[in-house]
PDB file of N, CA and C in Angstrom:
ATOM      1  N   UNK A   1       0.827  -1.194   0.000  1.00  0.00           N
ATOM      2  CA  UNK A   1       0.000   0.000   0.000  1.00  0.00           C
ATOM      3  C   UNK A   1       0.871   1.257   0.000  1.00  0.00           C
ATOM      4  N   UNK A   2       1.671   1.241   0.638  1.00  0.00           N
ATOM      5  CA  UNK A   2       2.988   2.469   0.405  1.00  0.00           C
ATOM      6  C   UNK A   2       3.383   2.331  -0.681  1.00  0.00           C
ATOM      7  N   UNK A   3       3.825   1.637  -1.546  1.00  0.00           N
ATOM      8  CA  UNK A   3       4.169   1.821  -2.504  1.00  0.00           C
ATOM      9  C   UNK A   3       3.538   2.456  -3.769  1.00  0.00           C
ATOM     10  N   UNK A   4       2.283   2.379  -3.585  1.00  0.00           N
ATOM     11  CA  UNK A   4       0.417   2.943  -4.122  1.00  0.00           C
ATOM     12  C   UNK A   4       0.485   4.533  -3.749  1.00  0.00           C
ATOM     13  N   UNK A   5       0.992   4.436  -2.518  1.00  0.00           N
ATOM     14  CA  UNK A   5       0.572   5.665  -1.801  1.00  0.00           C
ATOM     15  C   UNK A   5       1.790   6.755  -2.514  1.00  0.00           C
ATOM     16  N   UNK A   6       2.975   6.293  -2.456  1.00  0.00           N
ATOM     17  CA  UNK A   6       4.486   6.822  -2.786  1.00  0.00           C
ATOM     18  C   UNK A   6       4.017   7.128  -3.980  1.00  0.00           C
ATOM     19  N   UNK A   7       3.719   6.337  -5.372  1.00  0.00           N
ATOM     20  CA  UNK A   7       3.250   6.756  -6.673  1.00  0.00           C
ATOM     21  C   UNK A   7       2.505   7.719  -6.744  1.00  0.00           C
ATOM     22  N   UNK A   8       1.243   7.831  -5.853  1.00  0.00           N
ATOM     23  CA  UNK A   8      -0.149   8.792  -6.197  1.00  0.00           C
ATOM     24  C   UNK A   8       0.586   9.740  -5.488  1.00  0.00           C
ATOM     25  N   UNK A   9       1.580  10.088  -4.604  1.00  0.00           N
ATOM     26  CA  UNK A   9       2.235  11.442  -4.167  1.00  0.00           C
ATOM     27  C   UNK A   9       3.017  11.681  -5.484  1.00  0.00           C
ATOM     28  N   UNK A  10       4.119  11.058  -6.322  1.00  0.00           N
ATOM     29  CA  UNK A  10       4.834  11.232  -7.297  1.00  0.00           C
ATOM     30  C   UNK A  10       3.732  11.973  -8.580  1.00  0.00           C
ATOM     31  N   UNK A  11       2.895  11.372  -8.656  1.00  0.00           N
ATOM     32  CA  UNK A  11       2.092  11.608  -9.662  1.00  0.00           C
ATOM     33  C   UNK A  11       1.842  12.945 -10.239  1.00  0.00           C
ATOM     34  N   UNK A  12       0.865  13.294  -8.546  1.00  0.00           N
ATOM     35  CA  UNK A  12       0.839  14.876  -7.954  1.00  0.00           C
ATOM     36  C   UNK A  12       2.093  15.740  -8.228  1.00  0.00           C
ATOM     37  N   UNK A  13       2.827  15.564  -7.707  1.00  0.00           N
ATOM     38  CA  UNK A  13       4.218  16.304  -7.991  1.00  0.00           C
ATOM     39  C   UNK A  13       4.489  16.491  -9.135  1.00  0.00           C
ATOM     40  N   UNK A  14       4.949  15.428 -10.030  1.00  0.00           N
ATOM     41  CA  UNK A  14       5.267  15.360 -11.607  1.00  0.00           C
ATOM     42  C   UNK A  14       4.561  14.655 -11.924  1.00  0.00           C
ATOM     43  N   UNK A  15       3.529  14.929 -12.629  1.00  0.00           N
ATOM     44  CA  UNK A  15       2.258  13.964 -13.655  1.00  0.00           C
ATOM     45  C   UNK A  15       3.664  13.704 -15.249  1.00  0.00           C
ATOM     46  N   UNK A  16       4.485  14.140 -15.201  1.00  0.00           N
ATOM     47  CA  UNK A  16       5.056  14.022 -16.991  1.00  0.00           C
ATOM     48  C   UNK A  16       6.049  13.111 -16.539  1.00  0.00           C
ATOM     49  N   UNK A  17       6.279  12.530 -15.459  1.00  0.00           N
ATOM     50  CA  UNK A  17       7.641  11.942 -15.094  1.00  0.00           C
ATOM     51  C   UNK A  17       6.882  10.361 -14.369  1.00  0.00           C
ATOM     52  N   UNK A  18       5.877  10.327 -15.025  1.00  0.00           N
ATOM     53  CA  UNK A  18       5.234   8.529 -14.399  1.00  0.00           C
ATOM     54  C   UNK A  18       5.420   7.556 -15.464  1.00  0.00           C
ATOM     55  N   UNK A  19       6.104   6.367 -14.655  1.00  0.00           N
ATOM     56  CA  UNK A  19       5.971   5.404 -16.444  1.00  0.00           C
ATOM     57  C   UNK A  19       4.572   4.432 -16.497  1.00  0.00           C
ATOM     58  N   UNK A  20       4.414   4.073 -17.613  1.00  0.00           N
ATOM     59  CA  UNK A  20       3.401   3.428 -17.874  1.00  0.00           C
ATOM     60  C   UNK A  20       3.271   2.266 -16.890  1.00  0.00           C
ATOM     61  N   UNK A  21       3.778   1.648 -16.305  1.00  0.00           N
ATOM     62  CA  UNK A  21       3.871   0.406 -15.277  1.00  0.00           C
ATOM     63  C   UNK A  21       3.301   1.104 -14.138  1.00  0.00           C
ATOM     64  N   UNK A  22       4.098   2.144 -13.740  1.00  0.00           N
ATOM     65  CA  UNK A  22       4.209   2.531 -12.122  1.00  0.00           C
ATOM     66  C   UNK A  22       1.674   2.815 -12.233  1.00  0.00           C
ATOM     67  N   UNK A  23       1.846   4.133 -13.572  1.00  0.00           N
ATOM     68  CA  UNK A  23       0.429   4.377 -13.466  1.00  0.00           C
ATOM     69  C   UNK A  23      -0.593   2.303 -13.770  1.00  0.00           C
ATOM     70  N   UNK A  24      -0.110   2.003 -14.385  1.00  0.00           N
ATOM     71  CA  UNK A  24      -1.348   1.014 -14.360  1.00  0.00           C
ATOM     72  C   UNK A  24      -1.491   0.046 -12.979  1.00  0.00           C
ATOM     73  N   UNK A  25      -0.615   0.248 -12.385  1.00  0.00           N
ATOM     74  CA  UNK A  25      -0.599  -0.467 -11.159  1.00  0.00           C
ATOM     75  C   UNK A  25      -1.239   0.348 -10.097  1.00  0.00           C
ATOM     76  N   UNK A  26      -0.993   1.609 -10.115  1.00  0.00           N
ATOM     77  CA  UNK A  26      -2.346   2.978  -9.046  1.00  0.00           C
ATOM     78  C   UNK A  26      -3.657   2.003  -9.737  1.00  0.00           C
ATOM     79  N   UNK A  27      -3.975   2.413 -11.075  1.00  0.00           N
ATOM     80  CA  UNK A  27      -5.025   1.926 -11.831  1.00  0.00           C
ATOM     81  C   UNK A  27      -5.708   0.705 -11.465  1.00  0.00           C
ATOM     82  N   UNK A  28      -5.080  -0.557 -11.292  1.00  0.00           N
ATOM     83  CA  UNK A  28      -5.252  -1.647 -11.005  1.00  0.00           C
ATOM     84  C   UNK A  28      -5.715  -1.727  -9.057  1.00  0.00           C
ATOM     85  N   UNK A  29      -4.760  -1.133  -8.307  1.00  0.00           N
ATOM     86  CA  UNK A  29      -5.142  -1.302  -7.175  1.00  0.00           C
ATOM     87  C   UNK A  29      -6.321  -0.401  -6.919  1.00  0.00           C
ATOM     88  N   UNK A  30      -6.652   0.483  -7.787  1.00  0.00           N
ATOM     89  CA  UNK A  30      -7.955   1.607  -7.219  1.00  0.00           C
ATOM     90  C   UNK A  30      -9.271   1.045  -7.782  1.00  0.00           C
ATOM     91  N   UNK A  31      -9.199   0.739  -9.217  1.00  0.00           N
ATOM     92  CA  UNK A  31     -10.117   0.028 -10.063  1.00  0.00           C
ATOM     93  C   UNK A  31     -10.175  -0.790 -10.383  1.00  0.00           C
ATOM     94  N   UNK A  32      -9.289  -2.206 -10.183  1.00  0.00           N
ATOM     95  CA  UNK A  32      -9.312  -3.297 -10.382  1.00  0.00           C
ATOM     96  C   UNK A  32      -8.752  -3.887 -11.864  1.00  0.00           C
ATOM     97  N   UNK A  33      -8.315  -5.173 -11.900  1.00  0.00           N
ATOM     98  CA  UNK A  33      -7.988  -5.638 -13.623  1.00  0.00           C
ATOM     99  C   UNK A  33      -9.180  -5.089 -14.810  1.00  0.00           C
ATOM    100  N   UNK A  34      -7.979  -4.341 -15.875  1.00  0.00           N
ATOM    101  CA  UNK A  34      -8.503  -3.566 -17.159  1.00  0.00           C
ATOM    102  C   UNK A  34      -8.774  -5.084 -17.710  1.00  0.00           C
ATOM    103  N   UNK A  35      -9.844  -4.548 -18.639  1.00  0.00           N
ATOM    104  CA  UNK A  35     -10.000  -4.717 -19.872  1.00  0.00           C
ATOM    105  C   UNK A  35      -9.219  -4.540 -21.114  1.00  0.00           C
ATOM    106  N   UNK A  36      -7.981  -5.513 -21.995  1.00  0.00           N
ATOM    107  CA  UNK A  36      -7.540  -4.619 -22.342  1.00  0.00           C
ATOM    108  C   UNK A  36      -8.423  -4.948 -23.896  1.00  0.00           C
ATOM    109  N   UNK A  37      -8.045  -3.631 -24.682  1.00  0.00           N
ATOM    110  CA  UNK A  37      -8.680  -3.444 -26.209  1.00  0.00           C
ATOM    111  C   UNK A  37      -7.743  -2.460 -26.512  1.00  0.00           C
ATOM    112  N   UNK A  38      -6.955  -3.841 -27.565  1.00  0.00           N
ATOM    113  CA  UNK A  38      -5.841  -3.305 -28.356  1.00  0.00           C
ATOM    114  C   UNK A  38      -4.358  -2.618 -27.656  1.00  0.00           C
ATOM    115  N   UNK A  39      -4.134  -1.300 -28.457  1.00  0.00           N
ATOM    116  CA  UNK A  39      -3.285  -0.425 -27.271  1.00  0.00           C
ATOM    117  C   UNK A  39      -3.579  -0.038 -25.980  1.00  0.00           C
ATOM    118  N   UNK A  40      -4.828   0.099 -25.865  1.00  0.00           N
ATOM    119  CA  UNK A  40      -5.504   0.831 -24.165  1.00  0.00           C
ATOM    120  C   UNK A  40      -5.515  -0.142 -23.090  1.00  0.00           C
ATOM    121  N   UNK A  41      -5.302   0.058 -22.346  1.00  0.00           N
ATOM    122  CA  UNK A  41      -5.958  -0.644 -20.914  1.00  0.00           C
ATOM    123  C   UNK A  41      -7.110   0.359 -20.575  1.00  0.00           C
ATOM    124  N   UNK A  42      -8.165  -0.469 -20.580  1.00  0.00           N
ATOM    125  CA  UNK A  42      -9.529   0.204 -19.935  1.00  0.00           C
ATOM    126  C   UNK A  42      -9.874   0.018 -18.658  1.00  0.00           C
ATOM    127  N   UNK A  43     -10.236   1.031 -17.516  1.00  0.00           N
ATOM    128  CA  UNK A  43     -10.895   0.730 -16.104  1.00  0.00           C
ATOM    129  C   UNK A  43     -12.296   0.824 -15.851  1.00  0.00           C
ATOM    130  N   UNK A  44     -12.962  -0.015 -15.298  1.00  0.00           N
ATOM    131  CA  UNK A  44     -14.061   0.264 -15.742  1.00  0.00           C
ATOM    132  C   UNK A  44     -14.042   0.740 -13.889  1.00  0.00           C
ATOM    133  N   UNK A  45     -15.577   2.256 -14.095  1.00  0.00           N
ATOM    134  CA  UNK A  45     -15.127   2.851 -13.105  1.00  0.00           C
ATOM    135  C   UNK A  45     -16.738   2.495 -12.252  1.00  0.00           C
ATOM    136  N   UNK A  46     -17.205   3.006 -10.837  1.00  0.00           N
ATOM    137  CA  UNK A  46     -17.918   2.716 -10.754  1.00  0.00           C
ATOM    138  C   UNK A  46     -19.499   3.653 -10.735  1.00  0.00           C
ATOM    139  N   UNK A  47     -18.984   4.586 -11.870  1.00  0.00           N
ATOM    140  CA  UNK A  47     -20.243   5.850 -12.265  1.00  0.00           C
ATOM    141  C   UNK A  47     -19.809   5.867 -13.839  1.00  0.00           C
ATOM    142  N   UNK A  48     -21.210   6.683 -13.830  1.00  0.00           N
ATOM    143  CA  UNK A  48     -21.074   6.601 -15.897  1.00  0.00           C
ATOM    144  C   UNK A  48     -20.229   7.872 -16.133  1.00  0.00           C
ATOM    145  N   UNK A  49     -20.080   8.244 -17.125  1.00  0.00           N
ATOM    146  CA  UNK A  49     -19.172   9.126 -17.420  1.00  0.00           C
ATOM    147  C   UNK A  49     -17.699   9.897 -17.103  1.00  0.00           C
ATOM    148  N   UNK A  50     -17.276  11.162 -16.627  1.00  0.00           N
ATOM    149  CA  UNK A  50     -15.998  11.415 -16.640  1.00  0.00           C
ATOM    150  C   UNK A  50     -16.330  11.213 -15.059  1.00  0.00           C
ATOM    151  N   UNK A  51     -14.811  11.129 -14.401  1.00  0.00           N
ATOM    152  CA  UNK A  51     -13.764  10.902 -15.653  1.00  0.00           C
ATOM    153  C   UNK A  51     -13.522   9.237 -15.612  1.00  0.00           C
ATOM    154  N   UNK A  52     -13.356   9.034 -17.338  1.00  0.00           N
ATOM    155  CA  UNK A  52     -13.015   7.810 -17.265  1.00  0.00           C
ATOM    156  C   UNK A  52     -11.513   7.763 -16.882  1.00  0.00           C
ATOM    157  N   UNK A  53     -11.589   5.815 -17.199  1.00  0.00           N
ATOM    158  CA  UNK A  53      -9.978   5.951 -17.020  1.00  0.00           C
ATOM    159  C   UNK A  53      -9.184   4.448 -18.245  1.00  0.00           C
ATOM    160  N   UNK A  54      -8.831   5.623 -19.208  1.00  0.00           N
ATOM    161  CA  UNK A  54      -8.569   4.366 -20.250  1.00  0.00           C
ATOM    162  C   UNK A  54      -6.941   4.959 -20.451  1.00  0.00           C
ATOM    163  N   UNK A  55      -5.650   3.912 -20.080  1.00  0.00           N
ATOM    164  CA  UNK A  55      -4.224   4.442 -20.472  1.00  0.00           C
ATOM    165  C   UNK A  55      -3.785   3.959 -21.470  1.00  0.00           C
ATOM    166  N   UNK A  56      -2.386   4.332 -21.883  1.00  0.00           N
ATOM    167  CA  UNK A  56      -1.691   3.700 -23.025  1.00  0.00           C
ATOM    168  C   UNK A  56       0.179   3.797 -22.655  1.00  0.00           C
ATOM    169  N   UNK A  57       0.636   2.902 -23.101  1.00  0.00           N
ATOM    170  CA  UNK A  57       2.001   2.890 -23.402  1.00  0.00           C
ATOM    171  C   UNK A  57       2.268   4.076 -24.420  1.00  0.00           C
ATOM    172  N   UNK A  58       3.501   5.070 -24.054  1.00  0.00           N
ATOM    173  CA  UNK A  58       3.573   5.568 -24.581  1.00  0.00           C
ATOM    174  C   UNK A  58       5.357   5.479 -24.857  1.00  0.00           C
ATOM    175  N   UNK A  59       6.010   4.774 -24.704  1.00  0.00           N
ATOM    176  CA  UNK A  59       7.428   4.562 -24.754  1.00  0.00           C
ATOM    177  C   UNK A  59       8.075   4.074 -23.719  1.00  0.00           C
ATOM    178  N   UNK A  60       6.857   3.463 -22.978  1.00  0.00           N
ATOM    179  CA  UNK A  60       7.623   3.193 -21.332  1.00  0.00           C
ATOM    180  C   UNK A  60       6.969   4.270 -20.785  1.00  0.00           C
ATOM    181  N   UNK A  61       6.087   5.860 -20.972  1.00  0.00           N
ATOM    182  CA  UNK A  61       5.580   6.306 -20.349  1.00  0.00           C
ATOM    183  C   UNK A  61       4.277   6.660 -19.753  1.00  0.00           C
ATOM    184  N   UNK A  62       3.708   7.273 -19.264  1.00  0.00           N
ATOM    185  CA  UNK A  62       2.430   7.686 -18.855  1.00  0.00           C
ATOM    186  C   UNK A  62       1.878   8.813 -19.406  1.00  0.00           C
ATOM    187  N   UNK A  63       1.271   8.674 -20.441  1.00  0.00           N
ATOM    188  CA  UNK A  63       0.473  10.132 -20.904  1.00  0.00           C
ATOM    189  C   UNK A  63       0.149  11.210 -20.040  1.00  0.00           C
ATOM    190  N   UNK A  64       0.341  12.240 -20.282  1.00  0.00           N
ATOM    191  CA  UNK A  64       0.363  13.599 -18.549  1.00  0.00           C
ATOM    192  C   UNK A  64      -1.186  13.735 -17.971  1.00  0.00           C
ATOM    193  N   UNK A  65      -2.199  13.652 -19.565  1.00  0.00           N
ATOM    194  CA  UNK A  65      -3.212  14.184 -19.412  1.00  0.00           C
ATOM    195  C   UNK A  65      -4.069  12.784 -18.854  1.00  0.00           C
ATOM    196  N   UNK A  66      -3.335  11.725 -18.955  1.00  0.00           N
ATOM    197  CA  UNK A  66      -4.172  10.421 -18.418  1.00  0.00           C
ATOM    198  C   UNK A  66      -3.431  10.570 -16.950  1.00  0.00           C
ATOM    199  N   UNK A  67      -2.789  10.640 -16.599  1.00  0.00           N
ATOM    200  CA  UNK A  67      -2.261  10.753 -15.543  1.00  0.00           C
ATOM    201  C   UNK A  67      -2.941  11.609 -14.273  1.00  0.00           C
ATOM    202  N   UNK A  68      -3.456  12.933 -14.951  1.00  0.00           N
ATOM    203  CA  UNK A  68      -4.294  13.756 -14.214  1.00  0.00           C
ATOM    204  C   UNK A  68      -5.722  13.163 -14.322  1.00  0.00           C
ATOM    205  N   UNK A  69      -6.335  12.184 -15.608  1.00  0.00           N
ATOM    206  CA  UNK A  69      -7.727  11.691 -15.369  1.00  0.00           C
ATOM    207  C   UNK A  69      -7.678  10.532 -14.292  1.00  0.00           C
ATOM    208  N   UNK A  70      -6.335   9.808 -14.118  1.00  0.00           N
ATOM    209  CA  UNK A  70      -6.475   9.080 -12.943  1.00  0.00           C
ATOM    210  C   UNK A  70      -6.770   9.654 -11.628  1.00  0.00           C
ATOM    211  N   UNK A  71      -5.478  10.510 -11.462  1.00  0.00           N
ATOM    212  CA  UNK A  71      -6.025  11.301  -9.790  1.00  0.00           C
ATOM    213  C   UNK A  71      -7.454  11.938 -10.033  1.00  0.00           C
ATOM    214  N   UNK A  72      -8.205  12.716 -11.002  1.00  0.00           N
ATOM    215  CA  UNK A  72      -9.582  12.950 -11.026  1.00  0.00           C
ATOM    216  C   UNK A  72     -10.067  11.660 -10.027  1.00  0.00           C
ATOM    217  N   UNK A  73      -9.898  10.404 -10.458  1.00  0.00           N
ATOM    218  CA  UNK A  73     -10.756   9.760 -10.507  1.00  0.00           C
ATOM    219  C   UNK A  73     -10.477   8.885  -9.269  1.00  0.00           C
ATOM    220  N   UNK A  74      -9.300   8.729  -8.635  1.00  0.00           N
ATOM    221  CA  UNK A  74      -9.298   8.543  -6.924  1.00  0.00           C
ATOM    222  C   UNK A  74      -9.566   9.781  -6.353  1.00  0.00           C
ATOM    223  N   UNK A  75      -9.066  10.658  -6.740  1.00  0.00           N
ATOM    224  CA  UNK A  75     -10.292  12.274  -5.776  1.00  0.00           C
ATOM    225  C   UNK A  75     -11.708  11.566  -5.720  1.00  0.00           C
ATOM    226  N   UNK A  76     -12.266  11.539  -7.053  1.00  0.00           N
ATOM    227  CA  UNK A  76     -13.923  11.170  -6.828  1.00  0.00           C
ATOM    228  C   UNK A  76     -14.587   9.896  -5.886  1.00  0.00           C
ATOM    229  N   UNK A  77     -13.028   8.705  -6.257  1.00  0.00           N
ATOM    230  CA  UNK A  77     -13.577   7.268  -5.353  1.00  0.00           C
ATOM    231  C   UNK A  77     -13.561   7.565  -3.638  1.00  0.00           C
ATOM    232  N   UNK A  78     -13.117   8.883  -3.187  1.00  0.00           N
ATOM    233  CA  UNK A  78     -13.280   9.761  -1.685  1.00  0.00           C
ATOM    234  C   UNK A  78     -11.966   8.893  -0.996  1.00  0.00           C
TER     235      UNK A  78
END
């Protein structure tokens, strides 16, 4: 759980400096195993609409702007 916790502080700090592993694993422990389709990993969340939470590999990294729809979306899970 520290290690969850250590990431979602990193995140906050530098959203452009997360790699794709470190975010799908926040992803996984908050929302459970994606769906994947194709390039994306999908989360399925537990309300309709935003924010969703669908990521991608981007070279080993974390897209900035998926990065900020994740923390949206543990802000919202309270």
């Amino acid at each position: 759980m520290k290690a969850i916790e250590k990431i979602v502080s990193q995140m906050k700090s530098n959203p452009a400096d997360i790699s794709f592993d470190e975010l799908s694993r926040v992803c996984t422990h908050y929302f459970g195993e994606p769906r994947k389709g194709g390039s994306h990993r999908i989360y399925k969340m537990p309300w309709q609409g935003d924010p969703r939470v669908n990521i991608q590999d981007d070279n080993g990294k974390a897209k900035v702007y998926q990065v900020k729809q994740v923390l949206k979306a543990i802000e919202r899970l309270g």
